[in-house]
Protein backbone atom coordinates (compact mmCIF):
# COMPACT_ATOMS: atom_id res chain seq x y z
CA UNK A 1 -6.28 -172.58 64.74
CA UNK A 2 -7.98 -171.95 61.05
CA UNK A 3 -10.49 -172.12 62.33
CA UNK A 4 -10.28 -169.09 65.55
CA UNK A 5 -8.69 -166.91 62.84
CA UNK A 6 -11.60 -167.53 60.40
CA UNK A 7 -14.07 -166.87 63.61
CA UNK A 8 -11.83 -163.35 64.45
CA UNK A 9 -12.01 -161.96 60.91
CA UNK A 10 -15.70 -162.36 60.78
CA UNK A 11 -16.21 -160.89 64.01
CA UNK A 12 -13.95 -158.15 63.10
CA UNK A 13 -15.98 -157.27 59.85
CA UNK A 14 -18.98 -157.57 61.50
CA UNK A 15 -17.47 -154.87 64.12
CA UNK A 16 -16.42 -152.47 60.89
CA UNK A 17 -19.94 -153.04 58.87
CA UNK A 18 -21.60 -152.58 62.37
CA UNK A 19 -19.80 -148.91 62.52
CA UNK A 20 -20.01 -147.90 59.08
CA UNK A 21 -23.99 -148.36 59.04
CA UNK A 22 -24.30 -146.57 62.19
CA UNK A 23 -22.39 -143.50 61.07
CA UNK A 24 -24.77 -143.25 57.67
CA UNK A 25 -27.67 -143.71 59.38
CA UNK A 26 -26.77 -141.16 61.96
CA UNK A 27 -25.75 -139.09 58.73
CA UNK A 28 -29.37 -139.67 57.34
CA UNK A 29 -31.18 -139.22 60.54
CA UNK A 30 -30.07 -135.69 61.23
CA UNK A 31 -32.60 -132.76 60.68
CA UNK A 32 -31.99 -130.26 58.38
CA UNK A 33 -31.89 -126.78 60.21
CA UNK A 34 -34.62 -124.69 58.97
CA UNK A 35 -33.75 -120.88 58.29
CA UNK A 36 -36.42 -119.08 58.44
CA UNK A 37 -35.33 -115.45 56.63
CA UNK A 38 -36.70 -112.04 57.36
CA UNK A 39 -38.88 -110.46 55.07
CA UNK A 40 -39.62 -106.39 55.49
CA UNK A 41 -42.71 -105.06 54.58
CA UNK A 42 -43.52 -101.58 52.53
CA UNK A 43 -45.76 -101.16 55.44
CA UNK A 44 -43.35 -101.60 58.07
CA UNK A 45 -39.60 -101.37 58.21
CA UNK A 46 -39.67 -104.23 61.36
CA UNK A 47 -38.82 -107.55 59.49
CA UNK A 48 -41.20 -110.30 59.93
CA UNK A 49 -40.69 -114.17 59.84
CA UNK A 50 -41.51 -115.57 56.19
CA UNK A 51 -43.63 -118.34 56.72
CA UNK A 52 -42.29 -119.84 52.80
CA UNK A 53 -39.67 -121.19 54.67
CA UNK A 54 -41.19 -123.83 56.61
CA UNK A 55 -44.56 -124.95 54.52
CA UNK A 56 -47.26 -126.70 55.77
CA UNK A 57 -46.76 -130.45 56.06
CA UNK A 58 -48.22 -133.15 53.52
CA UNK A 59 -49.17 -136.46 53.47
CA UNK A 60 -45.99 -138.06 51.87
CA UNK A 61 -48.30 -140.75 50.20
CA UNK A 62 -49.89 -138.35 47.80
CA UNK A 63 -47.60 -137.36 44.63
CA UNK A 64 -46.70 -133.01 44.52
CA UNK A 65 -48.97 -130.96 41.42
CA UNK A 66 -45.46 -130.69 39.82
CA UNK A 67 -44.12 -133.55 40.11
CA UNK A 68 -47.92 -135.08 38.55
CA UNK A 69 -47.42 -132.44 35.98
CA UNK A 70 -43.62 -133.64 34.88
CA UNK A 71 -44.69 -136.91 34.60
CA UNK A 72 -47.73 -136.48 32.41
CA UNK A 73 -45.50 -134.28 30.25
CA UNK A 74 -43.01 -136.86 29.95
CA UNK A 75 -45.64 -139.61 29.32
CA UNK A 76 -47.44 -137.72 26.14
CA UNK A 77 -43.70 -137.13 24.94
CA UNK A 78 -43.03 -140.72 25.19
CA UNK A 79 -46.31 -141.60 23.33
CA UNK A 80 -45.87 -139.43 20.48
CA UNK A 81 -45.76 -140.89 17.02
CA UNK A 82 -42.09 -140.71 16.20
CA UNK A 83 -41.20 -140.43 12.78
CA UNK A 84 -40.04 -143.77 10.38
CA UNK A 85 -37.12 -143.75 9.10
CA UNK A 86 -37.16 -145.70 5.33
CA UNK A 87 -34.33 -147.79 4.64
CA UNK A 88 -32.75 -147.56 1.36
């Protein structure tokens, strides 16, 4: 009898973990809409379709410029001589 009600509660948090993972990944899975805004012209008063809003796609493998540029800024910070404090 331990034993069935051991076997039940497993199954039965199996059954919630089960749900909960498929409603995040369902949560992580869903595309972002992408709004693409109009943009007028001086030359034209007829908006056209800004093509900022949906950029080219990169290879995810390969690091952004800025984020390249943050990091060697924080490395030469973190390498710079800091100064010694003398104890008295």
């Amino acid at each position: 009898m331990r034993g069935a009600f051991g076997l039940i509660g497993l199954l039965a948090t199996l059954v919630m973990v089960g749900f909960l993972a498929r409603q995040q990944l369902k949560a992580v899975q869903a595309p972002l809409p992408i709004v693409a805004m109009p943009v007028t012209t001086p030359s034209s008063s007829l908006p056209v379709e800004s093509t900022t809003a949906n950029p080219a796609p990169r290879d995810p493998s390969q690091p952004s410029p800025q984020i390249q540029q943050q990091m060697k800024q924080a490395l030469e910070g973190a390498m710079q001589a800091r100064p010694v404090r003398e104890e008295q």
